[in-house]
N, C-alpha and C. Protein backbone atom coordinates (compact mmCIF):
# COMPACT_ATOMS: atom_id res chain seq x y z
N UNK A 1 0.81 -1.19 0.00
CA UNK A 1 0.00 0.00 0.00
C UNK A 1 0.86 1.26 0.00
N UNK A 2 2.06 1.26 0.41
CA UNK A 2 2.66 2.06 0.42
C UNK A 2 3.12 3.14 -0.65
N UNK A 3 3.64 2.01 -1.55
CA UNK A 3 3.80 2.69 -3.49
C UNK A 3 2.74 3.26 -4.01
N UNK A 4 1.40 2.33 -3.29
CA UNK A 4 0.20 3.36 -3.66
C UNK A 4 -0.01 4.89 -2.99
N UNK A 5 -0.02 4.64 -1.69
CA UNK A 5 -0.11 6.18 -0.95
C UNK A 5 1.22 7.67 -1.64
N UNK A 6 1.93 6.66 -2.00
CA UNK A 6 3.05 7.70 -2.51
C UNK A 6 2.96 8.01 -3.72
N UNK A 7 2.11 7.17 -4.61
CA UNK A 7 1.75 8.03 -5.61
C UNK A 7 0.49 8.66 -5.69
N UNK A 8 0.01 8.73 -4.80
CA UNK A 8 -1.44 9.83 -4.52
C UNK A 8 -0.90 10.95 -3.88
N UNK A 9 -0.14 10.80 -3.21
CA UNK A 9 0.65 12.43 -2.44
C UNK A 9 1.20 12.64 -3.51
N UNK A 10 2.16 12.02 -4.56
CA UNK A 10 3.00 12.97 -6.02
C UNK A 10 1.67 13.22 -6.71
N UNK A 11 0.23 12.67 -6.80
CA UNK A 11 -0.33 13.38 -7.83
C UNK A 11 -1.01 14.28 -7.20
N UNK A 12 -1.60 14.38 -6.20
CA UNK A 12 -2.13 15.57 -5.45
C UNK A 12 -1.29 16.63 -5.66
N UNK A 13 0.32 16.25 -5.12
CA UNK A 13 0.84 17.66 -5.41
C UNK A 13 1.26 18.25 -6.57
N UNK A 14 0.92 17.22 -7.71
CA UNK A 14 1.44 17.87 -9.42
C UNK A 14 0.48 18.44 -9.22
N UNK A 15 -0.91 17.61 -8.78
CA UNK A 15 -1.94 18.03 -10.15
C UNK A 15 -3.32 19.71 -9.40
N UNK A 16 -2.90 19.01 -8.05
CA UNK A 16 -3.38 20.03 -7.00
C UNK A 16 -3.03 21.28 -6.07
N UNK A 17 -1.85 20.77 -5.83
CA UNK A 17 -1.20 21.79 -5.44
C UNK A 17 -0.03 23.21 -6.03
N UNK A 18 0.14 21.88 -7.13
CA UNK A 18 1.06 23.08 -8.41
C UNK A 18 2.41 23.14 -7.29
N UNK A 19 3.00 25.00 -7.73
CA UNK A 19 4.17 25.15 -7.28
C UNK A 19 4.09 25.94 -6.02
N UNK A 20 3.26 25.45 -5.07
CA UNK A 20 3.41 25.38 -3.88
C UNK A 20 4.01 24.60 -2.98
N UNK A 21 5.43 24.91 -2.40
CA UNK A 21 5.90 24.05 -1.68
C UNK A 21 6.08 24.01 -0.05
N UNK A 22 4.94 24.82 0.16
CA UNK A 22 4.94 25.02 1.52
C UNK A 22 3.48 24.27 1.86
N UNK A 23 3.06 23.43 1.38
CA UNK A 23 2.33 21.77 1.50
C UNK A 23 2.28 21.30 0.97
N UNK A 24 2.45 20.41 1.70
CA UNK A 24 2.66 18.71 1.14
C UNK A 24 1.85 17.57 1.44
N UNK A 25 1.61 16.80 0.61
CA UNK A 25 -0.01 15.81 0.74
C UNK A 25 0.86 14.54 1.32
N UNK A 26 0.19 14.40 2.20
CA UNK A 26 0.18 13.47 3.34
C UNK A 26 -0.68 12.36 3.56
N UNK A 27 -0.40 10.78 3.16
CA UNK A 27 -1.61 9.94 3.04
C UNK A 27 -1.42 9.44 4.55
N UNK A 28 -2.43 9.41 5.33
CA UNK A 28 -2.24 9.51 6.63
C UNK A 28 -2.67 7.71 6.76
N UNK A 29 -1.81 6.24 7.08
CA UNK A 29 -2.30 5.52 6.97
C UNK A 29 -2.61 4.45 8.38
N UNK A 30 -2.27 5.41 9.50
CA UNK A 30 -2.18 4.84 10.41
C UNK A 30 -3.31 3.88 11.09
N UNK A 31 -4.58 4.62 10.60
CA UNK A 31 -5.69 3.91 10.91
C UNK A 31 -6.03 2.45 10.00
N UNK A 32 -5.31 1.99 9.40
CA UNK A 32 -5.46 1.33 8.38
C UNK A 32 -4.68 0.10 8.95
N UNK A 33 -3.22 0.52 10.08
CA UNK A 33 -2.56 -0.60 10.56
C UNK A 33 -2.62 -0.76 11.58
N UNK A 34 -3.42 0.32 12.84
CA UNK A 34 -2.94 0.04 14.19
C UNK A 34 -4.16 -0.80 14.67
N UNK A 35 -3.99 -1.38 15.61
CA UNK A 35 -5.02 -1.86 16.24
C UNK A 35 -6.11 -1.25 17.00
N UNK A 36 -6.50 -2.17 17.73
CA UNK A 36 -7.75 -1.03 18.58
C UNK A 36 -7.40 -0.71 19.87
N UNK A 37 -8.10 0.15 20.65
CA UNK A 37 -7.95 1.01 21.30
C UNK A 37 -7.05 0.86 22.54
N UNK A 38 -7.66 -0.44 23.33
CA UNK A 38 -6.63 -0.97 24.44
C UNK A 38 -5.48 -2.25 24.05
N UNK A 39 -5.20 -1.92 23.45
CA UNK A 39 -3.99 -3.04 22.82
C UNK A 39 -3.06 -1.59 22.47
N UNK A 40 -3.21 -0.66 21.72
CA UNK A 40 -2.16 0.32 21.36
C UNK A 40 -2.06 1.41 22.69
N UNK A 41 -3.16 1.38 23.52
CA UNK A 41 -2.57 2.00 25.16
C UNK A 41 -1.78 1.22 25.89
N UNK A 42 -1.83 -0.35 25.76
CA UNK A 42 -1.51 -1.04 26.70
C UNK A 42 0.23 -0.97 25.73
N UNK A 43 0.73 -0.95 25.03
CA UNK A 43 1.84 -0.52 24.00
C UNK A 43 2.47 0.64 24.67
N UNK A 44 1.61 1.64 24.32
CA UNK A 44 2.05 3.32 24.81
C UNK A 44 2.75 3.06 26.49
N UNK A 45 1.78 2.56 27.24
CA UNK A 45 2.04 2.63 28.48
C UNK A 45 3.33 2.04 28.60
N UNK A 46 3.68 0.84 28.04
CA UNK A 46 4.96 0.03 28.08
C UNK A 46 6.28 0.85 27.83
N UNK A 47 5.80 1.53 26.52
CA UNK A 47 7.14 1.97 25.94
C UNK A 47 7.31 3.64 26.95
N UNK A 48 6.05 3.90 27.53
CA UNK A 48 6.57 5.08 28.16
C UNK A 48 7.32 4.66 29.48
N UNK A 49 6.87 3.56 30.14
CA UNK A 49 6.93 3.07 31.34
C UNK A 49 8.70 2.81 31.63
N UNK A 50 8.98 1.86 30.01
CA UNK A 50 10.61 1.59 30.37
C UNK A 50 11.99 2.54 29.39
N UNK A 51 10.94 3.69 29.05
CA UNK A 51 11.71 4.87 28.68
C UNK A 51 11.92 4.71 27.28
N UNK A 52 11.44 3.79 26.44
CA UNK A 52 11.64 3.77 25.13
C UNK A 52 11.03 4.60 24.21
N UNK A 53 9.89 5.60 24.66
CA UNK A 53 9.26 6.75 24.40
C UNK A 53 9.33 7.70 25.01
N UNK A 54 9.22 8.90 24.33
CA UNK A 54 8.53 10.19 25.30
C UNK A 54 6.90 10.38 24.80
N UNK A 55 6.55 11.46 25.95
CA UNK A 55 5.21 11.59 26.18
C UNK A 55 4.94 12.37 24.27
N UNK A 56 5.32 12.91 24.14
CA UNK A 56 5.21 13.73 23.25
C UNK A 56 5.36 12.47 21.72
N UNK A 57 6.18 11.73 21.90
CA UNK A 57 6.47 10.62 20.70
C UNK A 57 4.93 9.91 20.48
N UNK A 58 4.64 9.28 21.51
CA UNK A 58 3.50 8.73 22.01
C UNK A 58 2.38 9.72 21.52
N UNK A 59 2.11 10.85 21.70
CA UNK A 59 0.83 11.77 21.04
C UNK A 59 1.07 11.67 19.87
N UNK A 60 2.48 12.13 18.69
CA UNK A 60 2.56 12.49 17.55
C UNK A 60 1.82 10.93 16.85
N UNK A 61 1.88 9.73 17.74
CA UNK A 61 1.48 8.26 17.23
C UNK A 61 0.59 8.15 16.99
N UNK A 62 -0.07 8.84 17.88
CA UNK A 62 -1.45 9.05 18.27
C UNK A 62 -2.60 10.47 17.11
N UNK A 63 -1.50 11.34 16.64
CA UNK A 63 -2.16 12.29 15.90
C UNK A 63 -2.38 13.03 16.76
N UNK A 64 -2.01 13.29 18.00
CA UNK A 64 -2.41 14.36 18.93
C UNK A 64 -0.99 15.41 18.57
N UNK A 65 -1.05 16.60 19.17
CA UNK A 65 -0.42 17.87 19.73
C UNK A 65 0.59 17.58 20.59
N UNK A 66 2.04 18.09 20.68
CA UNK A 66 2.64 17.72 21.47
C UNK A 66 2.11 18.89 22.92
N UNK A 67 2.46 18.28 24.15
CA UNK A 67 2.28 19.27 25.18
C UNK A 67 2.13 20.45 25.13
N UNK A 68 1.44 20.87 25.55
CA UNK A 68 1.45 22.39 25.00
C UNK A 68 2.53 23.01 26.41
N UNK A 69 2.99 22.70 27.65
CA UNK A 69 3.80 22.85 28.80
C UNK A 69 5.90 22.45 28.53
N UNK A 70 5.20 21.47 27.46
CA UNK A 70 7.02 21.18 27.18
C UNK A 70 7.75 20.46 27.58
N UNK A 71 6.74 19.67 28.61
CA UNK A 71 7.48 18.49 29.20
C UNK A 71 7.24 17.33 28.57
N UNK A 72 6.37 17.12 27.63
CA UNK A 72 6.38 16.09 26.87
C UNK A 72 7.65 15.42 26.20
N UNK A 73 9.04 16.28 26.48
CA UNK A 73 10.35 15.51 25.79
C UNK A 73 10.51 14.71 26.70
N UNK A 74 10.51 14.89 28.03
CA UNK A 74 11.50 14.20 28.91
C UNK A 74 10.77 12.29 28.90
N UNK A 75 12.30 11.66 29.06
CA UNK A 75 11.48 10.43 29.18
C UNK A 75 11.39 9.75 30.48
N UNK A 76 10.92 8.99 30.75
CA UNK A 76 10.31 8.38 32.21
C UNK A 76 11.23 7.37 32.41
N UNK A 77 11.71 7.26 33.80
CA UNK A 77 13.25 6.23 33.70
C UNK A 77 12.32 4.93 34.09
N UNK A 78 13.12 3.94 33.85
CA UNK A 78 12.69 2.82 33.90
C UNK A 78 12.30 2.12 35.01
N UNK A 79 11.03 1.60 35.90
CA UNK A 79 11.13 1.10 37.33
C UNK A 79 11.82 0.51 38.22
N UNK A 80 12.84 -0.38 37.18
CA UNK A 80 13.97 -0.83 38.05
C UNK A 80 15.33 0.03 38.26
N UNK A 81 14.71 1.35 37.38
CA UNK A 81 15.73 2.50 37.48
C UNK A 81 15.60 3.83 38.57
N UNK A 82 14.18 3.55 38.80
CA UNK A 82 13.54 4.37 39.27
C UNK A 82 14.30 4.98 41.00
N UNK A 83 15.11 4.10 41.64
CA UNK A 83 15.78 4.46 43.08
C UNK A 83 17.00 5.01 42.47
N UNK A 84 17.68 4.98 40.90
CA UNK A 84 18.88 5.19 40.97
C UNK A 84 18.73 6.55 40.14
N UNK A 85 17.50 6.94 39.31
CA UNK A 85 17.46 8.15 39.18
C UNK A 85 17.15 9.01 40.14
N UNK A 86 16.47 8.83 41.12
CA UNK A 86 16.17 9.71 42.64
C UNK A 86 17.24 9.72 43.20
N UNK A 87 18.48 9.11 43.34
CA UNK A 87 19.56 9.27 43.91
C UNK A 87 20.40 10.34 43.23
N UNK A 88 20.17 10.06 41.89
CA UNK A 88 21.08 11.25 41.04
C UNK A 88 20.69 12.44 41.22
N UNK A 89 19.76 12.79 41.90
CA UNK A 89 18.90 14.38 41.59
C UNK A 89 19.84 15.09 42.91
């Protein structure tokens, strides 16, 4: 599906957008592969839980906004990490 989505964003932007290059057509296909609702939280939670995400990675997955506060970069240390980052502070 992929070769397909990529040639619907090149013809959108020949045939629609012209010589505008300040957008760009975007076949958005995420809904097409992710699963449902508590299977891709129960995911999120994991990868935020042992630091393999940030909060903010996790929304952009999601199609959400990153934080609007800014703390959405930082990542969450891992639970078995969790006494040796409180020691570092």
């Amino acid at each position: 599906m992929g070769d397909w989505f990529e040639a619907f964003e090149g013809a959108i932007e020949r045939d629609l957008l012209g010589d505008d290059m300040s957008i760009e057509a975007k076949v958005d296909d995420t809904g097409l592969i992710r699963g449902d609702f508590a299977t891709r939280w129960t995911g999120w939670t994991r990868a935020l839980q042992f630091g393999a995400m940030s909060p903010d990675e996790v929304r952009a997955r999601e199609g959400l906004p990153p934080r609007p506060d800014g703390t959405g970069t930082s990542f969450y240390p891992p639970p078995n990490m969790a006494a040796a980052a409180r020691q570092g502070d």
